[in-house]
C-alpha atoms as a PDB file:
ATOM      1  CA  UNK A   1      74.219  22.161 -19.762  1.00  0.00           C
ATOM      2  CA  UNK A   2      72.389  25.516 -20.904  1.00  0.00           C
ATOM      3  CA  UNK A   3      69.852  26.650 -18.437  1.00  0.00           C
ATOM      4  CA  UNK A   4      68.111  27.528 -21.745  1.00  0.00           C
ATOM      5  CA  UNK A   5      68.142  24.809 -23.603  1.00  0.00           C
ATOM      6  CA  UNK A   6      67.227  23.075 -20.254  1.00  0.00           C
ATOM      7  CA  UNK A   7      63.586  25.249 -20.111  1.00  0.00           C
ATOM      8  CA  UNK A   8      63.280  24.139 -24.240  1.00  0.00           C
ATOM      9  CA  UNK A   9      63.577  20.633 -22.914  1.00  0.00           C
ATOM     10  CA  UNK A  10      60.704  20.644 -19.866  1.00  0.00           C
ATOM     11  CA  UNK A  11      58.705  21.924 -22.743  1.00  0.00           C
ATOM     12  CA  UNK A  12      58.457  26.022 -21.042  1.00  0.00           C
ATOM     13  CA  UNK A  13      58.530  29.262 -22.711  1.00  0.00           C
ATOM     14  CA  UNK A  14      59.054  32.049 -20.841  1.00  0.00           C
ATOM     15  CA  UNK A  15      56.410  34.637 -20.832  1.00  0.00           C
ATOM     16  CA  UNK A  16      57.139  38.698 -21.426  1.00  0.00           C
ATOM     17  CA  UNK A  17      58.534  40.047 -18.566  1.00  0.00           C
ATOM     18  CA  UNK A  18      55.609  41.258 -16.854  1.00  0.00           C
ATOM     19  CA  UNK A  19      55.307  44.975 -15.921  1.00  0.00           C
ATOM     20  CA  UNK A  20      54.832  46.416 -12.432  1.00  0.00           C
ATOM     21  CA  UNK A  21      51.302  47.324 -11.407  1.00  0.00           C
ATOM     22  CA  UNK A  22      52.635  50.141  -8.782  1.00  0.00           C
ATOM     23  CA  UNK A  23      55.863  52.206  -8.304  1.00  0.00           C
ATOM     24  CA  UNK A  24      58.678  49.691  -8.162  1.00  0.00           C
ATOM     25  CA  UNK A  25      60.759  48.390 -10.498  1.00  0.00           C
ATOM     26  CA  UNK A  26      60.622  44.078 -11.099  1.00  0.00           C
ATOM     27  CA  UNK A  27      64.590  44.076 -10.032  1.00  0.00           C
ATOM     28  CA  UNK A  28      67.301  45.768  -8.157  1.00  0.00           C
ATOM     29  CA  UNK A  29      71.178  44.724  -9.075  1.00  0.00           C
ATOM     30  CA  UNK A  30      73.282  45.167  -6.359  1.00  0.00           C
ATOM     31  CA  UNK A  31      76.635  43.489  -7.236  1.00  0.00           C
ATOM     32  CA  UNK A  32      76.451  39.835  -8.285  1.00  0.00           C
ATOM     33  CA  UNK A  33      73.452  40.037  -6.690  1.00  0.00           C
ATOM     34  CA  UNK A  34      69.139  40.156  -8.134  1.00  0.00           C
ATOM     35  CA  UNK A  35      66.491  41.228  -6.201  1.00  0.00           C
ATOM     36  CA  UNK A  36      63.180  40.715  -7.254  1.00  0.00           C
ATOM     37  CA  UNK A  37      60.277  42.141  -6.494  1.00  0.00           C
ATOM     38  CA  UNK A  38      57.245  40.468  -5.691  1.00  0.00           C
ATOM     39  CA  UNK A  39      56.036  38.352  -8.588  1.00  0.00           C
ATOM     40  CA  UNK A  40      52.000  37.163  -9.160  1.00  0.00           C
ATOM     41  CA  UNK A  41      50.868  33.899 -11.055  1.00  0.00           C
ATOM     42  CA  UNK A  42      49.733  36.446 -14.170  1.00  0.00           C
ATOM     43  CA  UNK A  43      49.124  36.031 -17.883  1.00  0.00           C
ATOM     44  CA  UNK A  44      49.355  38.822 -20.560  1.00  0.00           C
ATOM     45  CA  UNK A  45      48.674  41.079 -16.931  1.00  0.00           C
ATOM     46  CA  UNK A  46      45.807  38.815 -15.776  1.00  0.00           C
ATOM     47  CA  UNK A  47      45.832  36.469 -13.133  1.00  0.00           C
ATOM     48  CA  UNK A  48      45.427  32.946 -13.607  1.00  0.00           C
ATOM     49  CA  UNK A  49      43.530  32.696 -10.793  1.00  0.00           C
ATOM     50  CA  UNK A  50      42.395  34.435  -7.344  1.00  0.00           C
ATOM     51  CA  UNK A  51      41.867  33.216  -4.145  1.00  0.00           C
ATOM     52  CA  UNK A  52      42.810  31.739  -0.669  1.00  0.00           C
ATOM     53  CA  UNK A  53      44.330  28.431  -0.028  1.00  0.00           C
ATOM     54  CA  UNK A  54      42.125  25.963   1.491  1.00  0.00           C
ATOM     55  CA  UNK A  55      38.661  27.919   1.028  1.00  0.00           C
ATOM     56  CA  UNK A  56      38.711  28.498  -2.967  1.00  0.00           C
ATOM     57  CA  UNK A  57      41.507  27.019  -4.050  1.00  0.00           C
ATOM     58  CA  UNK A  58      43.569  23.363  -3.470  1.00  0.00           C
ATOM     59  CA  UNK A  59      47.215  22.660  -3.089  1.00  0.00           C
ATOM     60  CA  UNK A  60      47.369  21.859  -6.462  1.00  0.00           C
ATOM     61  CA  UNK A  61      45.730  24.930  -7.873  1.00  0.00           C
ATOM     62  CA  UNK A  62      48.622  26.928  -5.916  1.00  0.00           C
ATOM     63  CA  UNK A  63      51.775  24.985  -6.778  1.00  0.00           C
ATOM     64  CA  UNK A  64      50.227  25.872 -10.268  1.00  0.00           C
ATOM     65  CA  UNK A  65      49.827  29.346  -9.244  1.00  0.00           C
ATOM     66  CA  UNK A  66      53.627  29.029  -7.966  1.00  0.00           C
ATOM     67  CA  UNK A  67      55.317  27.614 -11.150  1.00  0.00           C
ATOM     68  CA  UNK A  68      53.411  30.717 -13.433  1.00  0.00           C
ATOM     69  CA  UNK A  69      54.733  33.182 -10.726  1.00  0.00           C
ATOM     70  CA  UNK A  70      58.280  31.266 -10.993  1.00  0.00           C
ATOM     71  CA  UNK A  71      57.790  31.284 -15.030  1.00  0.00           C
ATOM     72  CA  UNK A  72      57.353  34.953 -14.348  1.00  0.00           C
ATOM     73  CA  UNK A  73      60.023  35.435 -12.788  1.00  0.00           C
ATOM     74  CA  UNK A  74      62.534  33.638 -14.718  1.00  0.00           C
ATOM     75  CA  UNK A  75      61.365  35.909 -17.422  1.00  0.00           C
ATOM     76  CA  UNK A  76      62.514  39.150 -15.168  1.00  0.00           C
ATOM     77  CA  UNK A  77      65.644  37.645 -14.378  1.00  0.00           C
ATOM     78  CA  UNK A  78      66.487  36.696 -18.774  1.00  0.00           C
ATOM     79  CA  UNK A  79      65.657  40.302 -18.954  1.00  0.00           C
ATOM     80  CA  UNK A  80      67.940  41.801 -16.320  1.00  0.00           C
ATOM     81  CA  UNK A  81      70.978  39.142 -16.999  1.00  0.00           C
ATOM     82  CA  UNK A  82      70.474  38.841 -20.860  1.00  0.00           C
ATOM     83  CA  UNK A  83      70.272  35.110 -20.198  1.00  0.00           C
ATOM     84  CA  UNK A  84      69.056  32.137 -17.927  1.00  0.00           C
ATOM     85  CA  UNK A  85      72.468  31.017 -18.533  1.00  0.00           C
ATOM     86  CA  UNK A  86      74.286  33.432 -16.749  1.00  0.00           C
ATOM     87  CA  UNK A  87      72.932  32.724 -13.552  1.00  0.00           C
ATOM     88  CA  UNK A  88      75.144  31.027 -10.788  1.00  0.00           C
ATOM     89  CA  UNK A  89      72.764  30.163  -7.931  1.00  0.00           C
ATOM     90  CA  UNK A  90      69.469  30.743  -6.994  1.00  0.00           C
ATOM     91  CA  UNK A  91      70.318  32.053  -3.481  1.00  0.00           C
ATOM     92  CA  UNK A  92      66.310  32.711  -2.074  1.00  0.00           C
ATOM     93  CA  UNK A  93      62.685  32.287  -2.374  1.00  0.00           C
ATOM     94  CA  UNK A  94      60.279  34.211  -0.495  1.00  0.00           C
ATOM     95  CA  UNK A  95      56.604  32.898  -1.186  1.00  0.00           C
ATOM     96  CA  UNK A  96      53.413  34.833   0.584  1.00  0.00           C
ATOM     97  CA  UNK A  97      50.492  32.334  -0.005  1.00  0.00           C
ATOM     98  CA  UNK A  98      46.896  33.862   0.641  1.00  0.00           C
ATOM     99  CA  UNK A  99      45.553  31.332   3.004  1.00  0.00           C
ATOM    100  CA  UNK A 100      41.933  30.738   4.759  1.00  0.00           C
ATOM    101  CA  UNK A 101      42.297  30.768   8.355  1.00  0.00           C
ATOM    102  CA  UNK A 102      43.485  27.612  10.054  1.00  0.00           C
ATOM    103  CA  UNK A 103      45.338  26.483   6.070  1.00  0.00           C
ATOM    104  CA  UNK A 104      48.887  25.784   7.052  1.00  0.00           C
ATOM    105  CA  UNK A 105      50.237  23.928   3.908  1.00  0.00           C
ATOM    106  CA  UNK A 106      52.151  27.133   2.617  1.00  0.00           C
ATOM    107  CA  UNK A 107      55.494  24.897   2.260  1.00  0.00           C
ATOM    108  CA  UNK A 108      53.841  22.223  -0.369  1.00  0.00           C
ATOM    109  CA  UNK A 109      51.812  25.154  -2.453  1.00  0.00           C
ATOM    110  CA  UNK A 110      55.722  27.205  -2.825  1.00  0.00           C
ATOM    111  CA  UNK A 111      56.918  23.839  -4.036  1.00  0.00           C
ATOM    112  CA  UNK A 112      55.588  23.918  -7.056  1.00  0.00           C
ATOM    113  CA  UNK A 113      57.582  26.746  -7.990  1.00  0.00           C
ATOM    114  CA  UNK A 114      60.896  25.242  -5.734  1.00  0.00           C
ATOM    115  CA  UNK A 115      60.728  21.642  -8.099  1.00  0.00           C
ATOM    116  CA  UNK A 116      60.828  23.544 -11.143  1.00  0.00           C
ATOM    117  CA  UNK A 117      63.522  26.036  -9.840  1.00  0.00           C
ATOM    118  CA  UNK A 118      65.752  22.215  -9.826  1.00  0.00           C
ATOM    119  CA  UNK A 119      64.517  20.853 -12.567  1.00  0.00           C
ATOM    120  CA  UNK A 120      65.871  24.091 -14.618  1.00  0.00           C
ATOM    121  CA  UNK A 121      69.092  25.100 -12.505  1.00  0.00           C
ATOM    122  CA  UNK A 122      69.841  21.296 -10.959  1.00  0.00           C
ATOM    123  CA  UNK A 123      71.554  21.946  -7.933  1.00  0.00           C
ATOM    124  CA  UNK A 124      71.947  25.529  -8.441  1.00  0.00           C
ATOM    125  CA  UNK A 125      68.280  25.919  -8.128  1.00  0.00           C
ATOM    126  CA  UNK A 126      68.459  24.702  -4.604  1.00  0.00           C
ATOM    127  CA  UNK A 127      67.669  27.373  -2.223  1.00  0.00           C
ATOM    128  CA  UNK A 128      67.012  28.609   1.133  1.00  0.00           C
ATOM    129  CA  UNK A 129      63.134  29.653   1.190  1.00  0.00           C
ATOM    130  CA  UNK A 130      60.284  30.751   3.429  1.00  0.00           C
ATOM    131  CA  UNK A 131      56.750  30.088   3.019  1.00  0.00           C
ATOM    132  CA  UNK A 132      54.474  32.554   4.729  1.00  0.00           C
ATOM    133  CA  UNK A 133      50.854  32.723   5.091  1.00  0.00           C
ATOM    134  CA  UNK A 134      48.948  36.121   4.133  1.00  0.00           C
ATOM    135  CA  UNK A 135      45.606  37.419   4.942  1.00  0.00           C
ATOM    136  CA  UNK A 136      45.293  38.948   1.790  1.00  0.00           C
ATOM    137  CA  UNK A 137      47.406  39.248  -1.328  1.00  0.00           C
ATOM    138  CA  UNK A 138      47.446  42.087  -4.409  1.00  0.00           C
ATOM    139  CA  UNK A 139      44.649  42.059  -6.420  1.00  0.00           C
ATOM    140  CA  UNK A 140      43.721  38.667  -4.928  1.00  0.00           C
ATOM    141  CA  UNK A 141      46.754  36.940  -5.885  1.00  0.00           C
ATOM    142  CA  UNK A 142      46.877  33.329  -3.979  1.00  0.00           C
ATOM    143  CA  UNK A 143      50.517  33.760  -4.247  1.00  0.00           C
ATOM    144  CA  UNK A 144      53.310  36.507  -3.930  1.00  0.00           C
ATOM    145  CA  UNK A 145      57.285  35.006  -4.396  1.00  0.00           C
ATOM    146  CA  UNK A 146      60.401  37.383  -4.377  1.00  0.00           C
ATOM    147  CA  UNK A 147      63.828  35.643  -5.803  1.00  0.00           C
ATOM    148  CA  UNK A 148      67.403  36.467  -4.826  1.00  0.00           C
ATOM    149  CA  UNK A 149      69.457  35.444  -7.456  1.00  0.00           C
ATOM    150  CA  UNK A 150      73.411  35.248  -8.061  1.00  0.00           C
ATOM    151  CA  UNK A 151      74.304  36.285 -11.478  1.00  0.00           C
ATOM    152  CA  UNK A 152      77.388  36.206 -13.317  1.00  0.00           C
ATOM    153  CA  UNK A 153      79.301  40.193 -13.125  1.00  0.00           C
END
């Protein structure tokens, strides 16, 4: 099954890659290896939304906030690979979730982007993963995730 055709299927399109907003580059190839930078929940370069976890925002609003970050993402990795296809594994997640003090649901808010990483890849989606929360996140981000990602040489 094509990764691709898979993302047609859930009914996704894959945004524009979307461009740094300091000095760093969205991915570093090191072998069969991709290492992404930090990725935000952004639109055409806006945020969909700012905001801590449980003070402005619910669980729901950040596993939302997750999947546009992972949709984000996705699009960096198409760009650097030439194709969702040509991934083998996705190896990592790293997700920094602004929380209020006392919010300790960080693991069900980075789901939202893990589900959708196995509804696309199947059981090359499945990862190992840490969910972290952060006082405060770029430009108010509720949520930061970094990828490692086994490609195809």
């Amino acid at each position: 099954m094509s990764y691709e055709n898979k993302l047609n299927e859930l009914g996704l399109m894959l945004p524009v890659p979307p461009k740094p907003v300091a000095t760093y580059i969205p991915a570093v190839r090191v072998g069969d290896l991709l290492f992404l930078s930090g990725v935000l929940p952004s639109r055409d370069g806006q945020l969909i939304m700012t905001g801590k976890l449980g003070q402005a925002l619910s669980i729901e609003q950040g596993m939302e906030a997750a999947k546009v970050a992972i949709l984000n993402a996705l699009a960096i990795i198409r760009s650097e690979a030439g194709s969702l296809d040509r991934v083998k594994r996705i190896v990592k997640m790293v997700g920094h979730i602004a929380s209020a003090p006392g919010f300790t649901d960080q693991p069900q808010v980075l789901n939202g982007a893990s589900d959708l990483l196995v509804a696309i890849f199947g059981e090359a989606g499945r990862h190992a993963r840490v969910a972290v929360g952060a006082a405060e996140l770029p430009r108010q981000a509720p949520v930061e995730i970094e990828l490692i990602v086994q490609v195809m040489s």
